[in-house]
C-alpha atoms as a PDB file:
ATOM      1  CA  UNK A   1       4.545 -14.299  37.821  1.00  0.00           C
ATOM      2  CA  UNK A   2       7.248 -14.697  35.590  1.00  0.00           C
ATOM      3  CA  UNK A   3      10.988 -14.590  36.611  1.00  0.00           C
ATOM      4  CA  UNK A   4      11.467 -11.042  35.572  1.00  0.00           C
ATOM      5  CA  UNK A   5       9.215  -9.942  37.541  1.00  0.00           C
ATOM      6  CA  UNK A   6       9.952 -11.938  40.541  1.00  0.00           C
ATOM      7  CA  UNK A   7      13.490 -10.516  40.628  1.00  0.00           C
ATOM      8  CA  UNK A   8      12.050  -7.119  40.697  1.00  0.00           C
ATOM      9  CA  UNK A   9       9.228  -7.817  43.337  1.00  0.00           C
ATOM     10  CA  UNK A  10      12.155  -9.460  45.124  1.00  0.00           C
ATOM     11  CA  UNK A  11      14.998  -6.846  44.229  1.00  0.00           C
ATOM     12  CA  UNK A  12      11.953  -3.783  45.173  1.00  0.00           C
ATOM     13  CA  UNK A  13      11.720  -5.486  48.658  1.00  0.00           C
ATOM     14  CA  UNK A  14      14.811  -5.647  49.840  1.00  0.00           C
ATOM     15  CA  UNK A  15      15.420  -2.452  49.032  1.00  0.00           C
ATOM     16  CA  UNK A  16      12.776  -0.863  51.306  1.00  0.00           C
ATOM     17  CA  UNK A  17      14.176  -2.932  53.970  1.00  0.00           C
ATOM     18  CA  UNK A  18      17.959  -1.872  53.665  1.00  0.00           C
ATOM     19  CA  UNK A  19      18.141   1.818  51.858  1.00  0.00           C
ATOM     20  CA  UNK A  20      16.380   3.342  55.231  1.00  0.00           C
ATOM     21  CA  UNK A  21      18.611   0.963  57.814  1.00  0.00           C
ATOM     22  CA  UNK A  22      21.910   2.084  55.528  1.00  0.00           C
ATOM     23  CA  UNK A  23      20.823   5.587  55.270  1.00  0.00           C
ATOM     24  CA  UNK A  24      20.314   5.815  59.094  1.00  0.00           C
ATOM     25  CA  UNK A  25      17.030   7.125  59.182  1.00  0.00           C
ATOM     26  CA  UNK A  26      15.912   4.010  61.229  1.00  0.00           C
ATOM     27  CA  UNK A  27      17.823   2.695  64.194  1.00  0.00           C
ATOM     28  CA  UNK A  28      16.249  -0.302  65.622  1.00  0.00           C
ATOM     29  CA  UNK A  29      17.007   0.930  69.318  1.00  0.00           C
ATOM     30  CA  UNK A  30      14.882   3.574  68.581  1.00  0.00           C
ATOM     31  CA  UNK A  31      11.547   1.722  68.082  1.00  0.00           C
ATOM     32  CA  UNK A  32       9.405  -0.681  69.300  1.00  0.00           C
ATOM     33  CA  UNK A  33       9.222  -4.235  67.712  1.00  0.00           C
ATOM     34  CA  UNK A  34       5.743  -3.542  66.750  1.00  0.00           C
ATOM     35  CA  UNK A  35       6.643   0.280  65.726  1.00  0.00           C
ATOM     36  CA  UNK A  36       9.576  -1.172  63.859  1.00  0.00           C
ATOM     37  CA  UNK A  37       7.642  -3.617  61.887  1.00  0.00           C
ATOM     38  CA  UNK A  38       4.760  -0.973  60.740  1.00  0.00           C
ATOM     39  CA  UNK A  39       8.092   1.139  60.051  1.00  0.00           C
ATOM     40  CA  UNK A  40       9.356  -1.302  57.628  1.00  0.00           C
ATOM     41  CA  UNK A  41       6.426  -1.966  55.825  1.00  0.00           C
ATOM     42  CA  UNK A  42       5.563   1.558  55.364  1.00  0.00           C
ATOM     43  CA  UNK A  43       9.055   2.000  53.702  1.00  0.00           C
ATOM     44  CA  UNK A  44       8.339  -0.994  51.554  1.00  0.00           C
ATOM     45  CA  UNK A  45       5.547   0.240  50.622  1.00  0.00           C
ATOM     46  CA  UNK A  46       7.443   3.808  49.997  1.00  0.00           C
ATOM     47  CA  UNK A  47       9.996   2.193  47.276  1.00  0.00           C
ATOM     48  CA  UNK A  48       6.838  -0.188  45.485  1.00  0.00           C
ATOM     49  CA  UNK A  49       4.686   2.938  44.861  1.00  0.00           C
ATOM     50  CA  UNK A  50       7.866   4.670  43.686  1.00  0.00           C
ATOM     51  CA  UNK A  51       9.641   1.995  41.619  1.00  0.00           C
ATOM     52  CA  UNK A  52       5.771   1.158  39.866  1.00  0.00           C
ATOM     53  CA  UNK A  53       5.491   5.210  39.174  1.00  0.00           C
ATOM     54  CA  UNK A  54       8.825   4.847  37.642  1.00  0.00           C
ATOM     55  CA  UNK A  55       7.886   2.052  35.489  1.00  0.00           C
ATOM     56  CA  UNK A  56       5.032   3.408  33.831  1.00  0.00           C
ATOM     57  CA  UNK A  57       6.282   6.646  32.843  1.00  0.00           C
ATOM     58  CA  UNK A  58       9.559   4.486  31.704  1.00  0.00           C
ATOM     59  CA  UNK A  59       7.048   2.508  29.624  1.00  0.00           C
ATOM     60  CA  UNK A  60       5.285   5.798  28.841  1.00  0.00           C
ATOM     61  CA  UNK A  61       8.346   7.851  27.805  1.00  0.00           C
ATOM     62  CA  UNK A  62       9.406   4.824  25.489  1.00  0.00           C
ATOM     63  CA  UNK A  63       6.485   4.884  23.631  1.00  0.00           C
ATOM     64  CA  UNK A  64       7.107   9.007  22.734  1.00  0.00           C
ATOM     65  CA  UNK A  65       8.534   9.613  18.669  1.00  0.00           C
ATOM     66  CA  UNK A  66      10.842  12.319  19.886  1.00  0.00           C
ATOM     67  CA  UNK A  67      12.671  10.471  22.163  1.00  0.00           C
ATOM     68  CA  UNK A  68      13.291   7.463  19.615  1.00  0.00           C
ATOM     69  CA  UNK A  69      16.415   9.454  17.425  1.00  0.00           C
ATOM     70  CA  UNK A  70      18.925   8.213  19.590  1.00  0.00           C
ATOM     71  CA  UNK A  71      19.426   5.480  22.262  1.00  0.00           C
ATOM     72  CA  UNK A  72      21.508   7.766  24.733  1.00  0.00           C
ATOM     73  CA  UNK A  73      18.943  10.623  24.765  1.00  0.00           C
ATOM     74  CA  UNK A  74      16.172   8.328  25.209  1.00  0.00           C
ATOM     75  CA  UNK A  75      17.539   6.673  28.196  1.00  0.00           C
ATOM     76  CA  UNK A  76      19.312  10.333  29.581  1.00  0.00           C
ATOM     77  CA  UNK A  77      15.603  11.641  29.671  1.00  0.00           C
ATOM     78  CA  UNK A  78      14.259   8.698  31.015  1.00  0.00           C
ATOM     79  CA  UNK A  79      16.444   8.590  33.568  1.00  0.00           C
ATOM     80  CA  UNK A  80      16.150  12.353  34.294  1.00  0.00           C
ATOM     81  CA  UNK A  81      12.524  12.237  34.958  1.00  0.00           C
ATOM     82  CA  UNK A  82      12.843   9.225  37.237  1.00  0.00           C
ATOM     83  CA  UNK A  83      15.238  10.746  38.915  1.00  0.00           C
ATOM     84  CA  UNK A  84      12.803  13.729  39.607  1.00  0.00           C
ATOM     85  CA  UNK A  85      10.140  11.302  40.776  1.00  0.00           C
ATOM     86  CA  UNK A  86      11.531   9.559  43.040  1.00  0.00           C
ATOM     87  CA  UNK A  87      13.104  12.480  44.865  1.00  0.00           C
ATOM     88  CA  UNK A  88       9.763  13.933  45.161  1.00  0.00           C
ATOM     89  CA  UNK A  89       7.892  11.527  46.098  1.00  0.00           C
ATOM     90  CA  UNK A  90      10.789  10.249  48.663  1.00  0.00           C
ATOM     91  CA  UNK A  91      10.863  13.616  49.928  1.00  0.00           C
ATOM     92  CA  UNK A  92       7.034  13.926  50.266  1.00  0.00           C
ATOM     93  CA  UNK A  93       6.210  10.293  52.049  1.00  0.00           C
ATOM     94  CA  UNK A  94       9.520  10.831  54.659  1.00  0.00           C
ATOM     95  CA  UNK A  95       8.964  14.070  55.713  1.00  0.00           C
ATOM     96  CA  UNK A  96       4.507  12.932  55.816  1.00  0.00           C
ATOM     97  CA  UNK A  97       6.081  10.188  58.219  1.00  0.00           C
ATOM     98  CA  UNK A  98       8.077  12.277  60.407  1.00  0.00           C
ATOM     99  CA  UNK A  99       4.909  14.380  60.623  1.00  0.00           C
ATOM    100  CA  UNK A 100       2.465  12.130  61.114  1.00  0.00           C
ATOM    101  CA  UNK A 101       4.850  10.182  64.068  1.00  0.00           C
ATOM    102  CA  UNK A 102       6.282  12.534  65.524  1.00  0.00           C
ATOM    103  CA  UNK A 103       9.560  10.570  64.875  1.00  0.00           C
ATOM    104  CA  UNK A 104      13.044  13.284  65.797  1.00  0.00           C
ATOM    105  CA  UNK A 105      15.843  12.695  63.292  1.00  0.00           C
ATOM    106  CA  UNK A 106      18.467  15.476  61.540  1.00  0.00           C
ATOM    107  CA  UNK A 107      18.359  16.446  57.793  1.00  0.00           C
ATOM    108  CA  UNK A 108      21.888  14.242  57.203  1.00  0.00           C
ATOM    109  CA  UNK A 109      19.690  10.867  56.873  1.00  0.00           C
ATOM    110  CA  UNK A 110      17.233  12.126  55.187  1.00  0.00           C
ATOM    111  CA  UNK A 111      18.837  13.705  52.424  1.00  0.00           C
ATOM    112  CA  UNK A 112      21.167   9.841  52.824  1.00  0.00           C
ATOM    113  CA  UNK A 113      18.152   8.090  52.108  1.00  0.00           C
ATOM    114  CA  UNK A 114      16.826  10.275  49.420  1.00  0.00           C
ATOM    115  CA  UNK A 115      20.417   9.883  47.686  1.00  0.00           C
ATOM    116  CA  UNK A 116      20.153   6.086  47.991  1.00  0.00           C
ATOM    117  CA  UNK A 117      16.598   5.978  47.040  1.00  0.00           C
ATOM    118  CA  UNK A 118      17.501   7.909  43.893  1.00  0.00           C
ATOM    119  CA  UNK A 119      20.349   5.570  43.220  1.00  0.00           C
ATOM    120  CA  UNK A 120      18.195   2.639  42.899  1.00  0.00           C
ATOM    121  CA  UNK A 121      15.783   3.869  41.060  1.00  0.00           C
ATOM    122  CA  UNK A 122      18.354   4.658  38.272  1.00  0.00           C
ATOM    123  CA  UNK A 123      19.705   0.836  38.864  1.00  0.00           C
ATOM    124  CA  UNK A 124      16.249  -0.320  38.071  1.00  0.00           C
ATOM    125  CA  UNK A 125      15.466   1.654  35.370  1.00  0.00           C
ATOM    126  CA  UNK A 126      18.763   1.022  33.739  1.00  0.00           C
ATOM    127  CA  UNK A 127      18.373  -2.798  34.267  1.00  0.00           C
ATOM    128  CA  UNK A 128      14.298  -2.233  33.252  1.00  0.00           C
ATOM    129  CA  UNK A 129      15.724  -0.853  29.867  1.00  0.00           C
ATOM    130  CA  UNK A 130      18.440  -3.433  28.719  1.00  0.00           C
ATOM    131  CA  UNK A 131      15.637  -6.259  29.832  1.00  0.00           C
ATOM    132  CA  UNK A 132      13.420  -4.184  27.131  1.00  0.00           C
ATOM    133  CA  UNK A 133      16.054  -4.133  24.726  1.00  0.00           C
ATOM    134  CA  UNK A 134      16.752  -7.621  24.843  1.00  0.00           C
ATOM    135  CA  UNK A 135      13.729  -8.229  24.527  1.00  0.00           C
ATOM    136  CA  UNK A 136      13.034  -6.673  21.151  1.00  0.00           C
ATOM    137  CA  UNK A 137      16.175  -7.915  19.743  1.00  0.00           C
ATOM    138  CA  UNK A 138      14.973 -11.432  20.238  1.00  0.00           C
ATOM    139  CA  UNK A 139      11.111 -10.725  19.088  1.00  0.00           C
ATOM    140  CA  UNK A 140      12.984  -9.198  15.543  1.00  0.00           C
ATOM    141  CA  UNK A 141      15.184 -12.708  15.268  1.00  0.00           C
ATOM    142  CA  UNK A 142      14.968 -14.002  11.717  1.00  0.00           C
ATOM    143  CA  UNK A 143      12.693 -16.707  10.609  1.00  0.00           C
ATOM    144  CA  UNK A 144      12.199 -19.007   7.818  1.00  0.00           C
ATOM    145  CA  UNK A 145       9.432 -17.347   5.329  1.00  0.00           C
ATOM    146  CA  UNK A 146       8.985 -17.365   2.191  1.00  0.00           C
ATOM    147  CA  UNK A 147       9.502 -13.932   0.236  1.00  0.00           C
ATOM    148  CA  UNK A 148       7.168 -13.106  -2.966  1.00  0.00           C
ATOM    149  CA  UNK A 149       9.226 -12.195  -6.024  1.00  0.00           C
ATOM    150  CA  UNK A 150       8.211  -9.739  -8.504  1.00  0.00           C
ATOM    151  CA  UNK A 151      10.488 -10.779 -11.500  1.00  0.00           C
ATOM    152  CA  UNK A 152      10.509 -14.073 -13.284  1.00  0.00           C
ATOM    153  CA  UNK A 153      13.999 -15.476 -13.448  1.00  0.00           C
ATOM    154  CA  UNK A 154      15.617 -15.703 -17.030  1.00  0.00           C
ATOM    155  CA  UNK A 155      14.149 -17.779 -19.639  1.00  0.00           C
ATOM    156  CA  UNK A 156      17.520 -19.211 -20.169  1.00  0.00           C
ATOM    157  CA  UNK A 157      17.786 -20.175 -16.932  1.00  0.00           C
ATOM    158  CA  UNK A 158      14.244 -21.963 -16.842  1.00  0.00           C
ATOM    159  CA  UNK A 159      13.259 -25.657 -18.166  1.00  0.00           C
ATOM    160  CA  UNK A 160      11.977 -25.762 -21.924  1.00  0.00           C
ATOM    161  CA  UNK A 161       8.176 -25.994 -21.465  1.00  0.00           C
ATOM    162  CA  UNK A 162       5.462 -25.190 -24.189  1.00  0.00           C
ATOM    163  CA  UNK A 163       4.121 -21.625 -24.552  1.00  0.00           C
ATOM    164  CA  UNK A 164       0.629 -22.596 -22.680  1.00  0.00           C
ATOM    165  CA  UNK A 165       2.444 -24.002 -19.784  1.00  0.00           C
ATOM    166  CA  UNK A 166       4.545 -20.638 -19.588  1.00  0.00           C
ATOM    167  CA  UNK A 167       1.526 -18.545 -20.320  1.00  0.00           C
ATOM    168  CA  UNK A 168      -0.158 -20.212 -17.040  1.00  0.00           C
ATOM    169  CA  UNK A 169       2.873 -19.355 -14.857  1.00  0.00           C
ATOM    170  CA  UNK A 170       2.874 -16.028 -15.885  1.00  0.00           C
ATOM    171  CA  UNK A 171      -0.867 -15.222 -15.095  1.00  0.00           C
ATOM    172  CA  UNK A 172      -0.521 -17.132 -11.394  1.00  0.00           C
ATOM    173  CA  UNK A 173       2.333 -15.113 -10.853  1.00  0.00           C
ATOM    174  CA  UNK A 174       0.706 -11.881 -11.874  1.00  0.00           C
ATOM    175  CA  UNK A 175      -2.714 -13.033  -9.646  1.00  0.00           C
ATOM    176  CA  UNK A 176      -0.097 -13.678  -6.714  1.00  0.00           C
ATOM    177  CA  UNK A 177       1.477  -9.973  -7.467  1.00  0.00           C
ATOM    178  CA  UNK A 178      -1.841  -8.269  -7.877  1.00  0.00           C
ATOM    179  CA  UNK A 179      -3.417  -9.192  -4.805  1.00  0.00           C
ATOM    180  CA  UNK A 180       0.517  -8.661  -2.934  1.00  0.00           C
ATOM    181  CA  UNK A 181       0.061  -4.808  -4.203  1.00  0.00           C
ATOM    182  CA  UNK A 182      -3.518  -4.559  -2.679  1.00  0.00           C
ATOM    183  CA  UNK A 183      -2.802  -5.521   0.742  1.00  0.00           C
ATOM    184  CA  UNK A 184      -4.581  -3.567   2.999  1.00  0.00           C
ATOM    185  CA  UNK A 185      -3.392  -4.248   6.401  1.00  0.00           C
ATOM    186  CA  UNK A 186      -0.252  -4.804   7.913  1.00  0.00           C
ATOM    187  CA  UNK A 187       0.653  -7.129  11.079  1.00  0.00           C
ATOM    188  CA  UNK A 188       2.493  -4.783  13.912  1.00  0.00           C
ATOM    189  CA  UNK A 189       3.411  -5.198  17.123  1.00  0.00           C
ATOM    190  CA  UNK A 190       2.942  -3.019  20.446  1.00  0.00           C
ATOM    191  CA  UNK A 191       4.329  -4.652  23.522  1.00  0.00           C
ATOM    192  CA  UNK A 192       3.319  -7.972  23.512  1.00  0.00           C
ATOM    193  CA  UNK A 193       0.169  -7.250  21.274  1.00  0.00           C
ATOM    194  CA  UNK A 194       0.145  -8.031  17.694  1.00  0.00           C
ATOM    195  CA  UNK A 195      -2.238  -5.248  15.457  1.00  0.00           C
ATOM    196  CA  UNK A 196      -2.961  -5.017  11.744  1.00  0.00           C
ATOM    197  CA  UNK A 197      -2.673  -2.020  10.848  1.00  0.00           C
ATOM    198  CA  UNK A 198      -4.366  -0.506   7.704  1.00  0.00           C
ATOM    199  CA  UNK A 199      -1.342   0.454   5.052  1.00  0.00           C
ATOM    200  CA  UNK A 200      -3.308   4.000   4.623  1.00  0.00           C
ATOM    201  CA  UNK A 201      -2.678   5.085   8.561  1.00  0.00           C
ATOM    202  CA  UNK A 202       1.262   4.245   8.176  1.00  0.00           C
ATOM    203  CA  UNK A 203       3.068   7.654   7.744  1.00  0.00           C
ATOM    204  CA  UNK A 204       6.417   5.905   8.293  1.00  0.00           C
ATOM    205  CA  UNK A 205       8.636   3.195   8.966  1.00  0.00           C
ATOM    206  CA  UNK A 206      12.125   3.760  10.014  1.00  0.00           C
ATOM    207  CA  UNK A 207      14.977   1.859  11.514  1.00  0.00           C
ATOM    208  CA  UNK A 208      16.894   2.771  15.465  1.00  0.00           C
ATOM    209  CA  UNK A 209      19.212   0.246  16.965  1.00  0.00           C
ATOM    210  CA  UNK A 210      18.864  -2.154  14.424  1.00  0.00           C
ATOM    211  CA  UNK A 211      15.076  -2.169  15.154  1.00  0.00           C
ATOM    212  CA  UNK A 212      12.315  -1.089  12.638  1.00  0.00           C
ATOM    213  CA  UNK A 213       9.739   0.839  13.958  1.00  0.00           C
ATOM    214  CA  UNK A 214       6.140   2.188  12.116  1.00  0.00           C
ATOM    215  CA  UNK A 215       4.714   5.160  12.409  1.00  0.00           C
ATOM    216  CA  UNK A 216       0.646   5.691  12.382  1.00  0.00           C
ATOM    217  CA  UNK A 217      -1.067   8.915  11.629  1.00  0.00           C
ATOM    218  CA  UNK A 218      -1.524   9.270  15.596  1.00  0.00           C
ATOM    219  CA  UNK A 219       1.880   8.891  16.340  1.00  0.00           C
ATOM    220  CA  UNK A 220       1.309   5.864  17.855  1.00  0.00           C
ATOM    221  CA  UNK A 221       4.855   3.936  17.566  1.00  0.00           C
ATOM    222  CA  UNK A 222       5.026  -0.180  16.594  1.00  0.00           C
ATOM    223  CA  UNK A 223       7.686  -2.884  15.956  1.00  0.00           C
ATOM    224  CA  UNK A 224       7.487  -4.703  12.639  1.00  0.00           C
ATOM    225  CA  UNK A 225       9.319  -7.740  12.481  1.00  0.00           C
ATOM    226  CA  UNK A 226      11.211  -7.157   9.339  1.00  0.00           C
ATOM    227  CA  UNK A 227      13.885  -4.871   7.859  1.00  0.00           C
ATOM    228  CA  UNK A 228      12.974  -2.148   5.999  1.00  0.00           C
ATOM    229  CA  UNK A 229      14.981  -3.884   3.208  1.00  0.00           C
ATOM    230  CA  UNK A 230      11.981  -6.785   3.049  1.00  0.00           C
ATOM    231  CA  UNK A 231       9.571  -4.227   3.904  1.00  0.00           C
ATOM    232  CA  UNK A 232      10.508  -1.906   1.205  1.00  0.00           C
ATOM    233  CA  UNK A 233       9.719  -5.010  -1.153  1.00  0.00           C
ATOM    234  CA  UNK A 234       6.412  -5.954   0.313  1.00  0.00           C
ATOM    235  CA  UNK A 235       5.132  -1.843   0.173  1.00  0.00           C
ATOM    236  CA  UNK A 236       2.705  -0.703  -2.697  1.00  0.00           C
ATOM    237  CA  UNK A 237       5.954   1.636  -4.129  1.00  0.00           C
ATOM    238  CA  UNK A 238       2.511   4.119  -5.092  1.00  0.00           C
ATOM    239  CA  UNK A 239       2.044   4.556  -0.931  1.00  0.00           C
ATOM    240  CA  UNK A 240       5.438   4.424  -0.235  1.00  0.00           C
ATOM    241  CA  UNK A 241       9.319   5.645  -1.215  1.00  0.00           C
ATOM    242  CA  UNK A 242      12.454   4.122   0.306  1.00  0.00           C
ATOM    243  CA  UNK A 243      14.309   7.869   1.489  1.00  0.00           C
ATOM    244  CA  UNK A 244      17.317   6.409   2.572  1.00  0.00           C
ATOM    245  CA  UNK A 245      18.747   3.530   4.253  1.00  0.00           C
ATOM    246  CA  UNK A 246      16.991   4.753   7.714  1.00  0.00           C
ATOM    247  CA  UNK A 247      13.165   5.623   6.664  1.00  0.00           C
ATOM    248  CA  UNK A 248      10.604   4.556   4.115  1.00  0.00           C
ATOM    249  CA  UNK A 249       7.659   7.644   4.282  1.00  0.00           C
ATOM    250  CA  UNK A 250       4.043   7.376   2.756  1.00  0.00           C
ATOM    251  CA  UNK A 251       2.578   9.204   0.215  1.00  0.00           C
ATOM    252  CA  UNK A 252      -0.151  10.008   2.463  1.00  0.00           C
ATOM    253  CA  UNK A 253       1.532  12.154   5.133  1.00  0.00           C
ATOM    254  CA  UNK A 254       3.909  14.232   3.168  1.00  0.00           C
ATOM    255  CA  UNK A 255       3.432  17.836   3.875  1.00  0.00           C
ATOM    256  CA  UNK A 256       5.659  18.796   0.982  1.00  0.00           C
ATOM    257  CA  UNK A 257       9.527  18.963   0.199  1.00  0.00           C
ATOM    258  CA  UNK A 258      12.353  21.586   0.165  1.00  0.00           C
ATOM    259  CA  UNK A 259      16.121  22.314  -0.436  1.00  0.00           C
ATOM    260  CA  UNK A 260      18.468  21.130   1.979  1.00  0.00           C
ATOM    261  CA  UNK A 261      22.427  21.582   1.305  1.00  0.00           C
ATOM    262  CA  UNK A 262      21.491  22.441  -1.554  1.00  0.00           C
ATOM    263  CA  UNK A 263      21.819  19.496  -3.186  1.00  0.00           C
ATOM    264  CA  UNK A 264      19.447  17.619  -1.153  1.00  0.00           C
ATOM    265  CA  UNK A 265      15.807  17.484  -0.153  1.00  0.00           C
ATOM    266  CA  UNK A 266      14.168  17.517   2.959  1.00  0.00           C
ATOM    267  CA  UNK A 267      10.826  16.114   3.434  1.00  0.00           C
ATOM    268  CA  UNK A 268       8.355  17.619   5.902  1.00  0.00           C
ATOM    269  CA  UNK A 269       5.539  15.117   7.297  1.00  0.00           C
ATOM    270  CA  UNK A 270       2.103  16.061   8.113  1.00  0.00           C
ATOM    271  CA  UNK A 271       1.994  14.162  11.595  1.00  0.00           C
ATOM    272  CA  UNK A 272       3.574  16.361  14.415  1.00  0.00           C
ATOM    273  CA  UNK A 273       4.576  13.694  16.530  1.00  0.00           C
ATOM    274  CA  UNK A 274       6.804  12.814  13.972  1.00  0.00           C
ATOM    275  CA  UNK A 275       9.995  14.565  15.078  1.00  0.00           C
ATOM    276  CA  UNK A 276      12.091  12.806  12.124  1.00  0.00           C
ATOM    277  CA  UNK A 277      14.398  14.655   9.928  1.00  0.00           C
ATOM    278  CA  UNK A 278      13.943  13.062   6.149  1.00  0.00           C
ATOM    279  CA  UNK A 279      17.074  13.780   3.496  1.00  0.00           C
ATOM    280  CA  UNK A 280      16.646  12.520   0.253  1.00  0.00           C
ATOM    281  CA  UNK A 281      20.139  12.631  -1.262  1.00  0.00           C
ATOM    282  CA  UNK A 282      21.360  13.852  -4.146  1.00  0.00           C
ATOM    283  CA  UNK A 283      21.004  10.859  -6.372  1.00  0.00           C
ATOM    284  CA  UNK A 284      17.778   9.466  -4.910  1.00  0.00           C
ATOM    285  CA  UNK A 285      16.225  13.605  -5.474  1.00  0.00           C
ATOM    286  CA  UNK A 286      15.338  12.671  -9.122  1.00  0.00           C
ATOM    287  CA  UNK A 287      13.593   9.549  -8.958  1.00  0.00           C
ATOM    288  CA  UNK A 288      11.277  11.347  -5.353  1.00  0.00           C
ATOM    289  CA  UNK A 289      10.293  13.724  -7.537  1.00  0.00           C
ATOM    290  CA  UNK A 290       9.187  11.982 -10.204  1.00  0.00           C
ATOM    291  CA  UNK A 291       7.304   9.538  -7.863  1.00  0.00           C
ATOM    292  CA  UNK A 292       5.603  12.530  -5.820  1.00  0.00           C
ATOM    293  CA  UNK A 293       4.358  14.149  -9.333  1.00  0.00           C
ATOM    294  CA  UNK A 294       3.250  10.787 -10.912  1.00  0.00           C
ATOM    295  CA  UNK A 295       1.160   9.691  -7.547  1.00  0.00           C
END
């Protein structure tokens, strides 16, 4: 177990010891030692089942294209539908206990403890989702590599060498750019899983937070470790077209194209998942057309 998830294990725990104590839906006096210990665990057991549920649909709802536009909606919604959960299932498992013992307490506690239990199930999502954050920021850290160039510098700005010697450079360099353009695959990553990912199935790659995320034809959302800046160089430009300075789209997936402002163009994508508005401005408009009617 690593420390993050010993603090929540540890964090989860104490809560279902203290929320029901401070909401005053347990009173020792009221119990038994043994019914008082069964008590206790049950309740621990109440905020574990809750806090996992949480998790995974926090995990789930992260993972969901339409939520990925903005950083405050993502986390509002997220924090929404947690809220939801764990007043429902709070709601369900107290008033099951009550039933089931037979135990006599007014609605003032319960709805205390449901508050509470609400409460810390937004502190632990909030805390889940900086811890998440952090933790992509640090996976997308720069790192030496070496980039491929497309260009020969300037022959002015090279040593004299005879014309065979030159010729040879030029060829490696075009074998080195050749088999560049024909890469097939590209290395993603989902969670702590790294996946190639044929260049075909990308429909786009686009930038949030200061994190660039891909696209596949599924919807399925990944992290690639690199700006869309180095990206953009590294893309066959016959798959792919930098839109702007927030999305690079493929060839493959575009449903077609249309005024917007007037001026502009807005470009419609063939996977629905995609919930991404495109603009292609003004001055970029000439050179997407030309690419969509030469590909």
């Amino acid at each position: 177990m690593n420390r993050t998830n010993y603090i929540r294990v540890s964090f989860t725990l104490l809560l279902g010891i203290m929320i029901p104590f401070l909401s005053g839906l347990i009173i020792p006096g009221n119990f038994t030692p043994e019914g008082l210990t069964i008590t206790c665990i049950f309740f621990i057991a109440l905020t574990f089942l809750i806090n996992t549920i949480a998790r995974i649909f926090h995990l789930y709802l992260r993972e969901q294209p339409w939520l990925n536009t903005e950083l405050f909606k993502k986390v509002s919604v997220i924090c929404a539908v947690n809220t939801l959960l764990s007043v429902f299932l709070s709601g369900m498992l107290v008033f099951l206990w009550i039933t089931l013992t037979g135990y006599r307490t007014s609605m003032a506690p319960v709805l205390q403890f449901l508050g509470n239990m609400v409460l810390a199930t937004l502190i632990l999502t909030l805390a889940e989702e900086l811890i998440l954050l952090n933790r992509d920021k640090k996976t997308l850290a720069p790192t030496p590599q070496q980039i491929v160039v497309d260009t020969m510098p300037p022959v002015e700005a090279m040593p004299q060498q005879d014309d065979g010697h030159l010729l040879s450079q030029n060829i490696h360099l075009g074998i080195e750019t050749a088999v560049h353009r024909r890469r097939s695959r590209l290395l993603l990553r989902k969670g702590l899983e790294n996946i190639p990912v044929k260049m075909e199935d990308i429909a786009l790659f686009y930038t949030e937070n200061k994190i660039v995320y891909a696209l596949d034809r599924l919807g399925k959302k990944y992290i690639a470790d690199k700006k869309l800046g180095e990206l953009e160089t590294e893309l066959n430009t016959d798959m792919f077209f930098r839109a702007n300075r927030q999305y690079i789209i493929g060839l493959n997936f575009i449903k077609g194209f249309k005024p917007f402002e007037k001026v502009k163009l807005q470009v419609d994508l063939t996977v629905s998942e995609a919930q991404h508005l495109v603009i292609i401005s003004q001055e970029t408009a000439p050179a997407f057309r030309k690419w969509m009617s030469e590909a």
